[in-house]
C-alpha atoms as a PDB file:
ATOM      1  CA  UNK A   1      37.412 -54.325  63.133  1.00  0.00           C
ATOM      2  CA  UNK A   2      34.586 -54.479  60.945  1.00  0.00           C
ATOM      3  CA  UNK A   3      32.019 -51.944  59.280  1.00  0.00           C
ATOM      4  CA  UNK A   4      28.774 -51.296  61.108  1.00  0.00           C
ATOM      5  CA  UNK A   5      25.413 -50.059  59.340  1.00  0.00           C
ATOM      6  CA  UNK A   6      22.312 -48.669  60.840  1.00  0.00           C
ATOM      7  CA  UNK A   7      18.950 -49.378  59.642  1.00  0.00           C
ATOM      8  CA  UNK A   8      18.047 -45.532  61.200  1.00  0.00           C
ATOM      9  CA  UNK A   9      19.327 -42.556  59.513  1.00  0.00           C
ATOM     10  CA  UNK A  10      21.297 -40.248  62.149  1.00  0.00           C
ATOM     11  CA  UNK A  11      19.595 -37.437  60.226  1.00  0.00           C
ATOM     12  CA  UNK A  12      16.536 -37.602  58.653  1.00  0.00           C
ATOM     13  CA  UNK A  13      17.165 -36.595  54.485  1.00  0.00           C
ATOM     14  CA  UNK A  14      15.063 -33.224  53.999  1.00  0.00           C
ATOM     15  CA  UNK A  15      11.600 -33.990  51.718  1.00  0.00           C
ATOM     16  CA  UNK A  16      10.922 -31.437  48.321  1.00  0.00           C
ATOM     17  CA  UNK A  17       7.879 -31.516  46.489  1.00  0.00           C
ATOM     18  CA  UNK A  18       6.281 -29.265  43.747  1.00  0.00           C
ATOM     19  CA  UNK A  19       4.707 -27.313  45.887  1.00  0.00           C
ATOM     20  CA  UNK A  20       8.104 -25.661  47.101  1.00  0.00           C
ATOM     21  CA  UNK A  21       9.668 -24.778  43.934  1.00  0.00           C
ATOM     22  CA  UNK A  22       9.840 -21.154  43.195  1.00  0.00           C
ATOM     23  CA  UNK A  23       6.192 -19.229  41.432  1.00  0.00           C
ATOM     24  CA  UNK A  24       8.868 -17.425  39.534  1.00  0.00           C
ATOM     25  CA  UNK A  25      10.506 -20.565  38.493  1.00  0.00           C
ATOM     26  CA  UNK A  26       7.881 -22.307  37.217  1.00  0.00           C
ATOM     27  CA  UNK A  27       6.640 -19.619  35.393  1.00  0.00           C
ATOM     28  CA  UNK A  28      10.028 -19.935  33.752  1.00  0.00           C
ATOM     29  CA  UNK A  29       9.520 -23.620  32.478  1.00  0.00           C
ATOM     30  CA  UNK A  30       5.535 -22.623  31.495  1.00  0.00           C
ATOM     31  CA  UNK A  31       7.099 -20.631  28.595  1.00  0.00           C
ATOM     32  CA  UNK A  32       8.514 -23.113  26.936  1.00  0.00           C
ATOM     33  CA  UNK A  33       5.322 -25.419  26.914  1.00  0.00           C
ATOM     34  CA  UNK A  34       1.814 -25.062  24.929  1.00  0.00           C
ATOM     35  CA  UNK A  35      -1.150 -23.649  26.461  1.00  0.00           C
ATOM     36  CA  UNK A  36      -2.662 -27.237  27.342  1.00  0.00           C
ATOM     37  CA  UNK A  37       0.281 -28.008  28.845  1.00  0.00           C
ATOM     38  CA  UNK A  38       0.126 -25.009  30.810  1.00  0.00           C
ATOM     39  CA  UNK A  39      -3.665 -25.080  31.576  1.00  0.00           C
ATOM     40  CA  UNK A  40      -3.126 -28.843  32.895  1.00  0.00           C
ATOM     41  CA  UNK A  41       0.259 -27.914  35.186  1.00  0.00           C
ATOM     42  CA  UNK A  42      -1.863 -25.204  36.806  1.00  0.00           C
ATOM     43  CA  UNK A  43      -4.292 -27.350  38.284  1.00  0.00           C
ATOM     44  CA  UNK A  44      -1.616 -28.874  40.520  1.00  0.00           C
ATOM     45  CA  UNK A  45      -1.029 -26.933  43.149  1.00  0.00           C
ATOM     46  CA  UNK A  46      -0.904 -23.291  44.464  1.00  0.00           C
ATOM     47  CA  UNK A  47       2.561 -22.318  42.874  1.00  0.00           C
ATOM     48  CA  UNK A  48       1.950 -23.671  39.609  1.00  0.00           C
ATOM     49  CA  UNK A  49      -1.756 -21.619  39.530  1.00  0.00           C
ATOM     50  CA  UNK A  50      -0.098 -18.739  40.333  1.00  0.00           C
ATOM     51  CA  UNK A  51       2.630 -18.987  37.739  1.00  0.00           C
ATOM     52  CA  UNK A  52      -0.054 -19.864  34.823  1.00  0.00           C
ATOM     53  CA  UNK A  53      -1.652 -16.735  35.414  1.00  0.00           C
ATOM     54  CA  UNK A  54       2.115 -14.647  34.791  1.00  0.00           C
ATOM     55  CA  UNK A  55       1.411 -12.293  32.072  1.00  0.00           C
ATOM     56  CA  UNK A  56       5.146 -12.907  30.722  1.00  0.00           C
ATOM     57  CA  UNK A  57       4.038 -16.551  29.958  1.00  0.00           C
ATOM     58  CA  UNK A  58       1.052 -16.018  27.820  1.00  0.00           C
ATOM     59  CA  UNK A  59       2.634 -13.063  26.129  1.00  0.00           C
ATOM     60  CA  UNK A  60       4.792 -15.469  24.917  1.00  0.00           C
ATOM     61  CA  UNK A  61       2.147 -17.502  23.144  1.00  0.00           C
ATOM     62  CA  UNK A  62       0.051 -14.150  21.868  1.00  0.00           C
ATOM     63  CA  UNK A  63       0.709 -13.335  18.241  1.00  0.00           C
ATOM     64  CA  UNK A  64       3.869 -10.234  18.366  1.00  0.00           C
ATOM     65  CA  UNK A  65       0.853  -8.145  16.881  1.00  0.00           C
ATOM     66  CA  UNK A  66      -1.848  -8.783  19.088  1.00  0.00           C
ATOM     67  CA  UNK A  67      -2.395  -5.230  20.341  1.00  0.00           C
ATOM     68  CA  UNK A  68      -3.046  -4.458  16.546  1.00  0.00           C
ATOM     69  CA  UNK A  69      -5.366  -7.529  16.556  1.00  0.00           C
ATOM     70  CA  UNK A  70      -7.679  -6.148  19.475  1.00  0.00           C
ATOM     71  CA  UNK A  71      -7.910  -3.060  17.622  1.00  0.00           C
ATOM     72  CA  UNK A  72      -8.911  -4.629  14.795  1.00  0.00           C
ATOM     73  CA  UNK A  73     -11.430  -7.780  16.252  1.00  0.00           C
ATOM     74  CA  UNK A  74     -12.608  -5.678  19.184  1.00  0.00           C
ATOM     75  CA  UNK A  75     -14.380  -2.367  19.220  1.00  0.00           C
ATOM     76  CA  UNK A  76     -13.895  -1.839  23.932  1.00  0.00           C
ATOM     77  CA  UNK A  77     -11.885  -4.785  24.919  1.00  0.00           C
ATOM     78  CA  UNK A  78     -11.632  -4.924  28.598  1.00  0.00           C
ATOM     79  CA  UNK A  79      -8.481  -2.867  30.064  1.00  0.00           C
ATOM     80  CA  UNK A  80      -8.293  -5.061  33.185  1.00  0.00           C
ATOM     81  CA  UNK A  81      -7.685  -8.296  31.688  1.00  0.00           C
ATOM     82  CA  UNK A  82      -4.145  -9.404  31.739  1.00  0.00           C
ATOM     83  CA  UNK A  83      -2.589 -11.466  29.258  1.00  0.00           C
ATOM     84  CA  UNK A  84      -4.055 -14.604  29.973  1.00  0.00           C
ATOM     85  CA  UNK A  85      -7.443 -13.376  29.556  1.00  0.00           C
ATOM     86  CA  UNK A  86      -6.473 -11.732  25.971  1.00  0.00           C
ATOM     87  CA  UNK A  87      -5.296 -15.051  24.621  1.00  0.00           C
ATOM     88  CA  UNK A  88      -8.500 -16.889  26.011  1.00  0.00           C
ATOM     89  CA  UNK A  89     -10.538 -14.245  23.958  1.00  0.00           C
ATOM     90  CA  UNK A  90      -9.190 -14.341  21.107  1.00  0.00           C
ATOM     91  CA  UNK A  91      -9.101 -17.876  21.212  1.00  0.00           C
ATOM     92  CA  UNK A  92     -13.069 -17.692  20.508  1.00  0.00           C
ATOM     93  CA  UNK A  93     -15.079 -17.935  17.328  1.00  0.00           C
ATOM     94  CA  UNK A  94     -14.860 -13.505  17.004  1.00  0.00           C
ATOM     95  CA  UNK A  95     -17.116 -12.181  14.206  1.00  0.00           C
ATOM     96  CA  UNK A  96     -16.344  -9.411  11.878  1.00  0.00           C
ATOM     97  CA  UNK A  97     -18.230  -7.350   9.528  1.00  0.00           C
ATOM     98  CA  UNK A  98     -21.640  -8.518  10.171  1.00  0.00           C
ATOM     99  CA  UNK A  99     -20.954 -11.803  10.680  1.00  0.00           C
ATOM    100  CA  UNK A 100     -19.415 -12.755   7.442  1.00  0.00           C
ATOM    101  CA  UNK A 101     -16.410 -13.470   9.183  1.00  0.00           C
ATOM    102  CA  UNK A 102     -14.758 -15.206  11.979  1.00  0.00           C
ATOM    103  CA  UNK A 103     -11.445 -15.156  13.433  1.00  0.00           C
ATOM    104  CA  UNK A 104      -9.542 -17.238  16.186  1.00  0.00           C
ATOM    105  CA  UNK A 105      -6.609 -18.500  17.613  1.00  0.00           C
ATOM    106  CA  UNK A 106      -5.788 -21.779  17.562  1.00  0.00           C
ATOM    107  CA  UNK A 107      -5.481 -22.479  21.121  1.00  0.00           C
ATOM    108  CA  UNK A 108      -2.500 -24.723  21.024  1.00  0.00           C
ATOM    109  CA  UNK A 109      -0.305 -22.655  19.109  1.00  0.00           C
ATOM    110  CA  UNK A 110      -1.562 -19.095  19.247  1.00  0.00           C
ATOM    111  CA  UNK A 111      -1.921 -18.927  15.082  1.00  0.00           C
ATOM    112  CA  UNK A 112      -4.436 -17.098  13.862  1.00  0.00           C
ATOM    113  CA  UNK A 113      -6.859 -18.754  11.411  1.00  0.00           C
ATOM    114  CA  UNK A 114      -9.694 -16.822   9.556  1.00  0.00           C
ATOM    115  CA  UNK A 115     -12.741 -17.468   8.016  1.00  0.00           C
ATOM    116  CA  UNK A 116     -15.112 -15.929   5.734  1.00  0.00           C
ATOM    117  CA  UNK A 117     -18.830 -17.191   5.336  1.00  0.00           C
ATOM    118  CA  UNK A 118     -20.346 -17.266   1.652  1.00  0.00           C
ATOM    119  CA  UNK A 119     -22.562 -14.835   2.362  1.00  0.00           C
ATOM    120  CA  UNK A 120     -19.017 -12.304   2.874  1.00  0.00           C
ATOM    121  CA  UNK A 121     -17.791 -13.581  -1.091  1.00  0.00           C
ATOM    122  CA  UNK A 122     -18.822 -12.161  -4.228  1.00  0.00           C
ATOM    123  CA  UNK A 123     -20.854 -15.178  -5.952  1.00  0.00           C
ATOM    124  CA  UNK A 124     -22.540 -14.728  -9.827  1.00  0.00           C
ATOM    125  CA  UNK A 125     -25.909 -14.662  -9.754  1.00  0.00           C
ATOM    126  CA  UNK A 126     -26.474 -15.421  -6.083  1.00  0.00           C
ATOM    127  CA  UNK A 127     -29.543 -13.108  -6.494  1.00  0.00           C
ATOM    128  CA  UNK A 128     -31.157 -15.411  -8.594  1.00  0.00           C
ATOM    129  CA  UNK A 129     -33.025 -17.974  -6.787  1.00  0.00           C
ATOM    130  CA  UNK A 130     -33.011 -19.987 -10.736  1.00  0.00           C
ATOM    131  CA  UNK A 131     -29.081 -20.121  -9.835  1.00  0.00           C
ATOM    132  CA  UNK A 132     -28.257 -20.161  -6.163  1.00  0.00           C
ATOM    133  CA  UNK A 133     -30.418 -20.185  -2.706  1.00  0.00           C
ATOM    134  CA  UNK A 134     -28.978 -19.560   0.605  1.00  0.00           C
ATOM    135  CA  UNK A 135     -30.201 -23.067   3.075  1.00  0.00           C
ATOM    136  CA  UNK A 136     -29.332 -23.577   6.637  1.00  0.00           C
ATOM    137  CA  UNK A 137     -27.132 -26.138   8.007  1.00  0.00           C
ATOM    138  CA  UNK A 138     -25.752 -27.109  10.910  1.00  0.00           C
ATOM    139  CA  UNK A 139     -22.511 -28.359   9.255  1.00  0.00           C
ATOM    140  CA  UNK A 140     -21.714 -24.797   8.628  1.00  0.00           C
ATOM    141  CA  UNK A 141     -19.929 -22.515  11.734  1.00  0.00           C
ATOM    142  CA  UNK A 142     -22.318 -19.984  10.101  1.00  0.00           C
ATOM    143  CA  UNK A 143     -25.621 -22.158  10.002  1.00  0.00           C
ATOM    144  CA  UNK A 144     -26.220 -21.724   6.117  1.00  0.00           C
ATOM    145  CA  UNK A 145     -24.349 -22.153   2.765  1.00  0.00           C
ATOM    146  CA  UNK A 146     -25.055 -21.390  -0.559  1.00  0.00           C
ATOM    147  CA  UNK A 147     -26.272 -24.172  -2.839  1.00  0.00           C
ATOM    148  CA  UNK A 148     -25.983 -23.980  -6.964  1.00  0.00           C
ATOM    149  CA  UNK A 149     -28.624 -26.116  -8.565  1.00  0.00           C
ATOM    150  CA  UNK A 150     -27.674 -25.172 -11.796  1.00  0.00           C
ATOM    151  CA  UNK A 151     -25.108 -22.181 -13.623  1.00  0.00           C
ATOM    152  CA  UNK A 152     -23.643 -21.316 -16.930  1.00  0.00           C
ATOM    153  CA  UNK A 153     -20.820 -19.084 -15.429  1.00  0.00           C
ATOM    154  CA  UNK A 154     -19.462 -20.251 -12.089  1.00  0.00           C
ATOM    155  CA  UNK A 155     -17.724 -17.167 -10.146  1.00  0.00           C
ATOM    156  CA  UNK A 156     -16.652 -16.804  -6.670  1.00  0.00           C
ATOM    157  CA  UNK A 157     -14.647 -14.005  -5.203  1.00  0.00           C
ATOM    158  CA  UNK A 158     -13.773 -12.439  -1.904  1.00  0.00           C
ATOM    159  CA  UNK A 159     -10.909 -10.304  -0.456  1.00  0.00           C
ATOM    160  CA  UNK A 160      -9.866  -9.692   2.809  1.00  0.00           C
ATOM    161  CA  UNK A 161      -8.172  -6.286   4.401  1.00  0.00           C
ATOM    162  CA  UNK A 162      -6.310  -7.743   7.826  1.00  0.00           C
ATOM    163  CA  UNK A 163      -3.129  -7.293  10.493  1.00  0.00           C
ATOM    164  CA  UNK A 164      -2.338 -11.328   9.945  1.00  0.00           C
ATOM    165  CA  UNK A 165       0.822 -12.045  11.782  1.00  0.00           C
ATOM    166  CA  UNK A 166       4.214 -12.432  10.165  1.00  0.00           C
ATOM    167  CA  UNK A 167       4.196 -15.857   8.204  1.00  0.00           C
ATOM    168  CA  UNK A 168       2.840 -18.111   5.569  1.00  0.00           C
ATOM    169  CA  UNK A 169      -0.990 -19.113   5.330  1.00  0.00           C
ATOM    170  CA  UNK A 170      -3.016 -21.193   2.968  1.00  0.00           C
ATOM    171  CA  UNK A 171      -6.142 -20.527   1.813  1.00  0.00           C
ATOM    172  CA  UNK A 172      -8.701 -23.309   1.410  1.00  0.00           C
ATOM    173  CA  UNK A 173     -12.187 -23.508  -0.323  1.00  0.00           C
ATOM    174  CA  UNK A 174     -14.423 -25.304   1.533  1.00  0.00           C
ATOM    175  CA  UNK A 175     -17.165 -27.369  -0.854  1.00  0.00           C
ATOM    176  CA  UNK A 176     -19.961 -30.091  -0.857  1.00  0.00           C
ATOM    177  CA  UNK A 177     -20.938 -31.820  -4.171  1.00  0.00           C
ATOM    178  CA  UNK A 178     -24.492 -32.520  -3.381  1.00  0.00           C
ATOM    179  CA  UNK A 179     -27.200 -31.574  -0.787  1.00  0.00           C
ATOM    180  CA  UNK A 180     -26.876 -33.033   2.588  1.00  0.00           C
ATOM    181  CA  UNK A 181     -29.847 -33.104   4.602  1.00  0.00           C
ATOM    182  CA  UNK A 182     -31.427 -35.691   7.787  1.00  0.00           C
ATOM    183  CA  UNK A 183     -33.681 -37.862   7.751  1.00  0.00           C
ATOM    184  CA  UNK A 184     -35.148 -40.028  10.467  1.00  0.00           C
ATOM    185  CA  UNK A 185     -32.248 -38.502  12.552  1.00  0.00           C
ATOM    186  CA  UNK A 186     -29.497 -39.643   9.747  1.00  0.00           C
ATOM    187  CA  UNK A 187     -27.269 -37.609   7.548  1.00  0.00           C
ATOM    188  CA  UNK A 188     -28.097 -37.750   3.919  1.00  0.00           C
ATOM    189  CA  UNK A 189     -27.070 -36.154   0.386  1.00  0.00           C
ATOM    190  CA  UNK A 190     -29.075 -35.709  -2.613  1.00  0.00           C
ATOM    191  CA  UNK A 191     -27.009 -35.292  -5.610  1.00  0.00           C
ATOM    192  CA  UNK A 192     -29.500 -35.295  -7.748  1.00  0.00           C
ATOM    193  CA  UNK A 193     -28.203 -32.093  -9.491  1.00  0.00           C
ATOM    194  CA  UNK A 194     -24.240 -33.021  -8.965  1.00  0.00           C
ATOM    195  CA  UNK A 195     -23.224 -32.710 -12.639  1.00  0.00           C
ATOM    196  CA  UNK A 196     -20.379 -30.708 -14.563  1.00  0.00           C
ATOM    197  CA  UNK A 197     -17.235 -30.657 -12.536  1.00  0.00           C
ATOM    198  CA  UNK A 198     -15.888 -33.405 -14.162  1.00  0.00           C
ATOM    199  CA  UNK A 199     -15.844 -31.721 -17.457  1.00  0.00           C
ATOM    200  CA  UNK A 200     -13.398 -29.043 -16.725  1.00  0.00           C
ATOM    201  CA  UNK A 201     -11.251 -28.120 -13.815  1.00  0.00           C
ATOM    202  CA  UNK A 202     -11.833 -24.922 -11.508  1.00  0.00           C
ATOM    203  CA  UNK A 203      -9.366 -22.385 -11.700  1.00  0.00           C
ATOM    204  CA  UNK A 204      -7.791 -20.648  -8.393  1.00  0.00           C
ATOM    205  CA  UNK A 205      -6.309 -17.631  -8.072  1.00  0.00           C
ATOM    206  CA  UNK A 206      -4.978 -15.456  -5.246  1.00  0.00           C
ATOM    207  CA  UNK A 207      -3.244 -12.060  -5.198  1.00  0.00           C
ATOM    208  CA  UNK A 208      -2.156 -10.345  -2.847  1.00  0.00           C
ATOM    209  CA  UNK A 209      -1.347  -6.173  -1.934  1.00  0.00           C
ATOM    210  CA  UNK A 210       2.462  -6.092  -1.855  1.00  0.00           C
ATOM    211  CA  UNK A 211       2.217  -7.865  -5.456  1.00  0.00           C
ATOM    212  CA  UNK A 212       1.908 -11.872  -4.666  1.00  0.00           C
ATOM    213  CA  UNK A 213       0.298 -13.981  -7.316  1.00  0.00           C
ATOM    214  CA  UNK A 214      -0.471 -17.968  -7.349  1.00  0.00           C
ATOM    215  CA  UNK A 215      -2.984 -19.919  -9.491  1.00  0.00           C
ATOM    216  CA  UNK A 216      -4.067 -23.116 -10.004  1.00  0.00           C
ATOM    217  CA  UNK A 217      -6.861 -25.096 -11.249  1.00  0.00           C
ATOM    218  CA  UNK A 218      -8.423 -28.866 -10.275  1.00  0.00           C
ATOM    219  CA  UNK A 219     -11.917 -30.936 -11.080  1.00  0.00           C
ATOM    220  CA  UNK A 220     -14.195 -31.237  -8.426  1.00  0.00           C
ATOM    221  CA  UNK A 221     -15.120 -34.430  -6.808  1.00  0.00           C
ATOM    222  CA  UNK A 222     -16.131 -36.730  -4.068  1.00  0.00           C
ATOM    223  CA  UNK A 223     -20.142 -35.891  -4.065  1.00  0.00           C
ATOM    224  CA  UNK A 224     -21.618 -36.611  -0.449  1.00  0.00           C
ATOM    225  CA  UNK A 225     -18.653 -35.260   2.215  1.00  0.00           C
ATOM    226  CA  UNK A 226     -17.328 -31.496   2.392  1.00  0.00           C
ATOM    227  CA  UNK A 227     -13.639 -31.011   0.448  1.00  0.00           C
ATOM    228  CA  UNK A 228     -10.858 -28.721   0.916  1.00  0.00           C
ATOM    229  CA  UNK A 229      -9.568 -27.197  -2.226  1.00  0.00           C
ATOM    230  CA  UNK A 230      -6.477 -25.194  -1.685  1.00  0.00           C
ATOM    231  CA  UNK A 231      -6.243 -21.987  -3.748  1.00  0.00           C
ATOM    232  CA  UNK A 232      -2.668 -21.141  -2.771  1.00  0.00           C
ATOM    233  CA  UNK A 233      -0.347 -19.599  -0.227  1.00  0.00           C
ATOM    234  CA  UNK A 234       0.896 -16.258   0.648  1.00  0.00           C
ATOM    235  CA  UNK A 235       3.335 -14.690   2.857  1.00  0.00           C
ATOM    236  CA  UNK A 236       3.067 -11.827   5.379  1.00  0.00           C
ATOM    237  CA  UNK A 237       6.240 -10.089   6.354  1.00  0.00           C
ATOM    238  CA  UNK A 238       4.731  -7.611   8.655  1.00  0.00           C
ATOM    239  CA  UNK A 239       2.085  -8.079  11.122  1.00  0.00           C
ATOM    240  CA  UNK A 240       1.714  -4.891  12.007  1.00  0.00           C
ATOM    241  CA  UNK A 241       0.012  -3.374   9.043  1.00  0.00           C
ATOM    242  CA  UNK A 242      -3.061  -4.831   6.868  1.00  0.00           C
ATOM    243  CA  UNK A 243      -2.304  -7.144   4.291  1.00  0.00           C
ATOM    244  CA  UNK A 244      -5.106  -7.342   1.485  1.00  0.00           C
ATOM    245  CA  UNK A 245      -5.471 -10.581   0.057  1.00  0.00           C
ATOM    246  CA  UNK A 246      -8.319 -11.506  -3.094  1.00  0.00           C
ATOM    247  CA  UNK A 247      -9.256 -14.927  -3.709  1.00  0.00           C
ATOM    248  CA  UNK A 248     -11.294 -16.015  -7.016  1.00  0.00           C
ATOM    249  CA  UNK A 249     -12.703 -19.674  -7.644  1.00  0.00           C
ATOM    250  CA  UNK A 250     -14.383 -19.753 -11.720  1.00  0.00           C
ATOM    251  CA  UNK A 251     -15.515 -22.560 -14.121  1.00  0.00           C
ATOM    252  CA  UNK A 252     -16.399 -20.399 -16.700  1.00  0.00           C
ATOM    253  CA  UNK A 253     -16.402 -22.906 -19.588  1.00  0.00           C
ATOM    254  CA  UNK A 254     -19.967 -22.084 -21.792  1.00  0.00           C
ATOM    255  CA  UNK A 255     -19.831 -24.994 -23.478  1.00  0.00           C
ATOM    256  CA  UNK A 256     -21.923 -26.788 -20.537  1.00  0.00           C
ATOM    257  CA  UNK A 257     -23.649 -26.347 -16.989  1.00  0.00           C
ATOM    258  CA  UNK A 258     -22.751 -27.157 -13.496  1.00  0.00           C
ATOM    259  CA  UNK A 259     -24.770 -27.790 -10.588  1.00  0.00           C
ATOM    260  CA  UNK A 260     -25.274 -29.639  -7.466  1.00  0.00           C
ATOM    261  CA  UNK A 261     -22.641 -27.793  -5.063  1.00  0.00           C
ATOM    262  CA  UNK A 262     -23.235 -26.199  -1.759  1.00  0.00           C
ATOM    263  CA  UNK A 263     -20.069 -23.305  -0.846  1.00  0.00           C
ATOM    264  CA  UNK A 264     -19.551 -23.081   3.000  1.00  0.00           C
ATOM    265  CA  UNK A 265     -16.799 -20.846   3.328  1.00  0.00           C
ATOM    266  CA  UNK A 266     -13.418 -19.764   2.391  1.00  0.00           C
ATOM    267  CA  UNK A 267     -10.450 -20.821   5.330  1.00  0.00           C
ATOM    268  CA  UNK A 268      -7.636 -19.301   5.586  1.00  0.00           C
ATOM    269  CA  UNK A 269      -4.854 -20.781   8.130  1.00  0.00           C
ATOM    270  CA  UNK A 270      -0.996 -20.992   8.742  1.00  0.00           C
ATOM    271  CA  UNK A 271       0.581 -23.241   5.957  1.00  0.00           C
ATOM    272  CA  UNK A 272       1.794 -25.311   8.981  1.00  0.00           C
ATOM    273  CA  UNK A 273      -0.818 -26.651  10.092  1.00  0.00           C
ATOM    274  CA  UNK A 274      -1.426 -29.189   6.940  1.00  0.00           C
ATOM    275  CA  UNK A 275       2.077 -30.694   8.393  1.00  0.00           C
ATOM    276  CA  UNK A 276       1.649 -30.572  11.738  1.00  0.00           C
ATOM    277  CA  UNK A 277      -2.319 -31.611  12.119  1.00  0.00           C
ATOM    278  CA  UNK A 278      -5.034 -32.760   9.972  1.00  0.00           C
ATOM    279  CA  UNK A 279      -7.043 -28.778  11.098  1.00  0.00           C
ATOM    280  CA  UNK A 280      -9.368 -29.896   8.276  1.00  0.00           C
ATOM    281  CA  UNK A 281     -11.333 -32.585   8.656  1.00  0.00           C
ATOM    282  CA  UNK A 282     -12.247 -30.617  12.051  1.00  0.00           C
ATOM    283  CA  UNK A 283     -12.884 -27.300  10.261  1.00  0.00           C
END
């Protein structure tokens, strides 16, 4: 006797696809992906746009704190949008106190990142058109910068009173050696008046309100393309009260004059990100 195959199946195998799995399910597996991945799953079919939309999955992603971050960002945030639609607004450029500031999520991790515009910092002599003039940009996420043509005493300050979420963040100083300007439809930089950072270094310093301290100091080069200049790092243990945080940048060194710099703004982001992505060359 021998062994006999059929080429036809006596039953026919059942067929599964995506589109049977469980909504519930898949919302499951969304919360342990990033919200591109989740954005990109949802376009596939009914069950997965249904399950993208979950509020348990983007709560996941929103900063522990974020009811105490609409409070703070948002003077009537809509009631009726779930959590989805929280994380998409606060994933846009939201100003604060007059537009000196602006604060975010990043949208693939759900960090916050602030920022505060040079016109929000403390800056010596800024009222002294001699010294410093305020000149829009469009390199700037505020449209203008302040530019130093020429100073004795170079000061910089700022502070800011915020619910950041538990965790470490850096905060960067973000400067131009020279002037840039277009001509003919091409990016150019007078540094005509560039001089003095090369004799002494910048100091940094940072404290903070539960008693944090860092300083540091660097020279000041690279005329022609925007710099990040890292002041330091502090931690927040609890999100769900302010921390205050003051920031100072000086050259105040008598013995000669610096010039030629334009000050954009002062970043402030999770510590992480300089591992995990180059955040500022698109800052």
């Amino acid at each position: 006797m021998g062994l006999r195959f059929s080429s036809q199946p006596s039953e026919s195998a059942p067929k599964y696809g995506l589109g049977e799995l469980p909504e519930s399910c898949v919302a499951e597996i969304m919360t342990y992906m990033n919200p591109p991945e989740i954005c990109k799953l949802a376009t596939l079919n009914r069950a997965f746009r249904g399950a993208s939309s979950a509020d348990f999955v983007w709560e996941s992603k929103l900063p522990s704190n974020y009811s105490v971050l609409l409070r703070r960002i948002f003077h009537d945030f809509p009631s009726h949008l779930g959590k989805r639609g929280i994380y998409a607004r606060l994933c846009r450029l939201n100003s604060l106190d007059d537009g000196t500031k602006k604060v975010w999520l990043d949208r693939s991790t759900g960090k916050l990142c602030l920022c505060v515009s040079a016109k929000g910092l403390s800056i010596t002599g800024i009222d002294d058109r001699r010294y410093w003039n305020h000149i829009p940009t469009e390199e700037s996420r505020f449209n203008s910068v302040a530019y130093l043509q020429q100073i004795w005493w170079f000061e910089v300050d700022g502070d800011v009173e915020f619910p950041f979420p538990a965790g470490r963040y850096s905060i960067f100083y973000r400067i131009h050696l020279g002037r840039a300007s277009k001509r003919f439809g091409r990016r150019v930089c007078n540094t005509e008046h560039v001089h003095g950072w090369d004799v002494k270094p910048v100091r940094f310093q940072l404290w903070t309100s539960d008693g944090q301290y860092v300083t540091s100091q660097c020279f000041l080069n690279g005329p022609g393309k925007w710099a990040f200049y890292h002041a330091g790092d502090f931690v927040v243990e609890n999100g769900n009260v302010s921390t205050k945080v003051k920031f100072s940048m000086t050259q105040i060194d008598c013995t000669h004059t610096k010039g030629g710099l334009c000050l954009d703004s002062v970043l402030i982001y999770p510590s992480e990100f300089r591992k995990v992505k180059a955040f500022l060359n698109s800052s």
